[in-house]
Protein backbone atom coordinates (compact mmCIF):
# COMPACT_ATOMS: atom_id res chain seq x y z
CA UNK A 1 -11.94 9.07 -2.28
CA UNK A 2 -10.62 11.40 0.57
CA UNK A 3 -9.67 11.26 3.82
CA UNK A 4 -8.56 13.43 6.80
CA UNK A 5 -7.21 12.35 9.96
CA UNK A 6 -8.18 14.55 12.78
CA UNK A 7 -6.51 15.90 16.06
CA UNK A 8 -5.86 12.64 18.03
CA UNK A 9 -7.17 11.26 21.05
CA UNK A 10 -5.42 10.17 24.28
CA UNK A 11 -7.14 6.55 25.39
CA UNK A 12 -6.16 5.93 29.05
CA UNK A 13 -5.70 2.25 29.21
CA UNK A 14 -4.42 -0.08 32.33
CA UNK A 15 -2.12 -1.48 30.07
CA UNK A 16 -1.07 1.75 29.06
CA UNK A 17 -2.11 4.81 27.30
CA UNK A 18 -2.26 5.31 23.96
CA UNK A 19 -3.04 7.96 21.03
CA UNK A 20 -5.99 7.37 18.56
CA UNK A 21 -6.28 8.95 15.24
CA UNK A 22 -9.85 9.74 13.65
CA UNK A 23 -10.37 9.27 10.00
CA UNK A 24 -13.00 10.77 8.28
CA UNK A 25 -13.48 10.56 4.91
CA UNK A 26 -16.06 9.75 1.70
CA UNK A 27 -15.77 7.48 -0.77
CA UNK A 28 -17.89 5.23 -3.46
CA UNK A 29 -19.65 3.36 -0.54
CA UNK A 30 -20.55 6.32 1.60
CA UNK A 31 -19.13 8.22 4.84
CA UNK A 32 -16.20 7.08 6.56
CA UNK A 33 -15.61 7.63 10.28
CA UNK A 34 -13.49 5.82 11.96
CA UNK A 35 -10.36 5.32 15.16
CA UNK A 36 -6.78 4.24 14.24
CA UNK A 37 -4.03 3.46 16.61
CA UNK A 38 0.02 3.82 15.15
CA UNK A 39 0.14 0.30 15.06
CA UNK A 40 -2.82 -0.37 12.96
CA UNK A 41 -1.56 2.05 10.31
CA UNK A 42 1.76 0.00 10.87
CA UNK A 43 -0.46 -3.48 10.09
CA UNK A 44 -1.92 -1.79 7.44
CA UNK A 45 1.34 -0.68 5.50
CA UNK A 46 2.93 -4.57 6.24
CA UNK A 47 -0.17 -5.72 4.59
CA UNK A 48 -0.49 -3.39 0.86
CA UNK A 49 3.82 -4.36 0.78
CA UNK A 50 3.20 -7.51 1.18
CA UNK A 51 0.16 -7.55 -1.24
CA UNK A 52 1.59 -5.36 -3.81
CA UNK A 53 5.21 -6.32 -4.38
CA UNK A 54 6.76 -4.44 -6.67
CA UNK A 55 4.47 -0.97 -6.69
CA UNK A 56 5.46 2.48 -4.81
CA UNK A 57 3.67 2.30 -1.20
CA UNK A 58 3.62 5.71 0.69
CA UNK A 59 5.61 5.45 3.56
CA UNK A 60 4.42 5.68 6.83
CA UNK A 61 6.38 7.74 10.24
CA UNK A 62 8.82 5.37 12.17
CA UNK A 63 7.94 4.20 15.10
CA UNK A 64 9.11 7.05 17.91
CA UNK A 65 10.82 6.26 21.24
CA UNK A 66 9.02 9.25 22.60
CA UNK A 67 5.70 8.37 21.93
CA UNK A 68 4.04 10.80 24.42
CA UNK A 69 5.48 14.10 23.43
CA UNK A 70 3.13 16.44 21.78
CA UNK A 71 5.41 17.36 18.73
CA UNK A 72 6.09 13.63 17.89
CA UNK A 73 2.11 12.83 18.37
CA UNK A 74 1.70 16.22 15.62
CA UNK A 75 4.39 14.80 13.40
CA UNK A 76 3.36 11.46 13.21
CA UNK A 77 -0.43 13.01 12.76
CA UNK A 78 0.94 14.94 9.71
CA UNK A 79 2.94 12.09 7.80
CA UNK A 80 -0.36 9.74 8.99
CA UNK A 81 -2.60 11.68 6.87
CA UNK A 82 0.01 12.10 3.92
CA UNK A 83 0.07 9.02 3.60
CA UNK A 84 -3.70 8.26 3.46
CA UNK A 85 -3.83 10.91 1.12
CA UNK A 86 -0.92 9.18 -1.11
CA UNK A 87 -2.47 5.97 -1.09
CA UNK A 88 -6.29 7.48 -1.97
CA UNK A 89 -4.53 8.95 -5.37
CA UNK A 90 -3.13 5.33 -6.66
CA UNK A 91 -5.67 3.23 -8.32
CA UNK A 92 -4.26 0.36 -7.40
CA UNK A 93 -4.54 0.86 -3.64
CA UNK A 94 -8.26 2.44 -3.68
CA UNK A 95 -9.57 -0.28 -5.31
CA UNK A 96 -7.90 -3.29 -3.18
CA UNK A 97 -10.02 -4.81 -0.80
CA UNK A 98 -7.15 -3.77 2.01
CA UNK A 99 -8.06 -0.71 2.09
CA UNK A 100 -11.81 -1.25 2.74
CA UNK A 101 -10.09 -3.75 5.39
CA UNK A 102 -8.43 -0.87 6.68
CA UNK A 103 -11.32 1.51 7.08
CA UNK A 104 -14.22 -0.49 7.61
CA UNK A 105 -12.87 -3.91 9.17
CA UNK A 106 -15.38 -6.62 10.42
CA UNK A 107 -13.94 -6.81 13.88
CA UNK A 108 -10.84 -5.60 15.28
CA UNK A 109 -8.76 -4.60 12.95
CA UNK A 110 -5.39 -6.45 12.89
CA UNK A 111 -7.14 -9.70 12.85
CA UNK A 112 -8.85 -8.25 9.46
CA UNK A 113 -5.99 -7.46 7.81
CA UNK A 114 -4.48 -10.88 9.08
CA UNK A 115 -7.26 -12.91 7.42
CA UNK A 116 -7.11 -11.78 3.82
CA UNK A 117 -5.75 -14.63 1.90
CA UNK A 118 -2.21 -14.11 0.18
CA UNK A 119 -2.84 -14.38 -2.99
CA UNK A 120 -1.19 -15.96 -5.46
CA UNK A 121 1.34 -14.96 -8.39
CA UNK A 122 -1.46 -14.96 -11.11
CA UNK A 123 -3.79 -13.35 -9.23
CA UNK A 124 -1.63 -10.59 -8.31
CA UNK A 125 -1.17 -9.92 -12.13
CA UNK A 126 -4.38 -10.13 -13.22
CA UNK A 127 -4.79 -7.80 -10.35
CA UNK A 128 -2.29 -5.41 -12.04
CA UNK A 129 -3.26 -5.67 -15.22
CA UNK A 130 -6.82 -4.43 -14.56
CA UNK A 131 -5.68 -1.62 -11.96
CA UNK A 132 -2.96 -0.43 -14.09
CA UNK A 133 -3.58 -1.74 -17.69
CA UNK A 134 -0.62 -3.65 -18.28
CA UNK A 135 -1.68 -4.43 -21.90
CA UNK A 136 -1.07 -8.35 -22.50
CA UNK A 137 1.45 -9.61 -24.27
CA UNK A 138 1.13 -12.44 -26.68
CA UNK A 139 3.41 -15.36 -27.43
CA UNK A 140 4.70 -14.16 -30.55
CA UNK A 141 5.66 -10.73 -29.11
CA UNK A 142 7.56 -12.36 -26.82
CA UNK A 143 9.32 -14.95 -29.47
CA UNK A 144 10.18 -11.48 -31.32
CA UNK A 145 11.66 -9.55 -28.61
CA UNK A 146 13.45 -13.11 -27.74
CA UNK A 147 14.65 -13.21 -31.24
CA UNK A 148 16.60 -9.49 -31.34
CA UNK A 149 17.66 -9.94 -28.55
CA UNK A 150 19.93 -13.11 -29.46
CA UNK A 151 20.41 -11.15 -32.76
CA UNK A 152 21.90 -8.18 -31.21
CA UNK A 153 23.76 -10.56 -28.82
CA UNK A 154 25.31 -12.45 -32.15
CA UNK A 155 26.11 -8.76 -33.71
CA UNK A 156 27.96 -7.97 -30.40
CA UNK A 157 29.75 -10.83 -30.05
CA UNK A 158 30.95 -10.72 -33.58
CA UNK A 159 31.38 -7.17 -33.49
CA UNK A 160 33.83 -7.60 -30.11
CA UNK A 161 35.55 -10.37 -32.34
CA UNK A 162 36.70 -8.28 -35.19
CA UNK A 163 37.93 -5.60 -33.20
């Protein structure tokens, strides 16, 4: 997968203008073209922390009090597309639905992103296992590891006794 995010482009809006960011892009299902405002990248990031706990998500610019200035709108442009970049070279993150989500929502989309279901503690292992091939661990293995470790406990204590 790769993505760019192009120059951005000022929406005039009653409620206020605001800066879009174009993505374009290939991947496994075909061509990607789409607009991005700050605070669906924003969404987005919330979402693959919350979805991923535990596992290194790029960061994404802070939000700027000068959101008009030309050198914040470049900045955050730059730091945008690292981070698309970042996240399009972990496995983990190319292969979650939230990213398709992200780039090719049905609807608007921070509803999207809203609606995927948070998954539960099982899931998000198997889910880790298969993206990042956590072998699995069997009983016994476990029992062992258990066992020196209260063995090596015992030694210390003992060994913290005699001294």
């Amino acid at each position: 997968m790769e993505l760019n995010i192009g120059e951005p482009a000022l929406i005039k809006n009653n409620f206020g203008d605001y800066h879009e960011y174009p993505i374009n892009g290939r991947d496994s299902v075909g061509a990607i073209e789409c607009m991005r405002r700050f605070s669906h990248f924003n969404d987005f990031h919330k979402c693959l922390v919350e979805r991923f706990p535990g596992l290194y998500i790029p960061p994404i610019p802070p939000k700027a009090t000068d959101k008009k200035g030309m050198a914040t709108i470049e900045e955050r442009r730059y730091f945008l597309d690292l981070f698309l970049k970042e996240c399009c070279s972990l496995p983990y993150l190319v292969s979650g639905v939230e990213f398709q989500t992200f780039l090719r929502p049905v609807g608007n989309v921070e509803p999207a992103l809203a609606k995927l279901v948070r998954e539960r503690p099982t899931v998000i292992l198997i889910k880790y296992r298969a993206t990042l091939r956590i072998p699995e661990v069997s009983l016994t293995c476990l029992m062992c590891i258990r066992t020196m470790m209260t063995d090596s406990a015992r030694l210390s204590a003992t060994n913290a006794q005699s001294s």
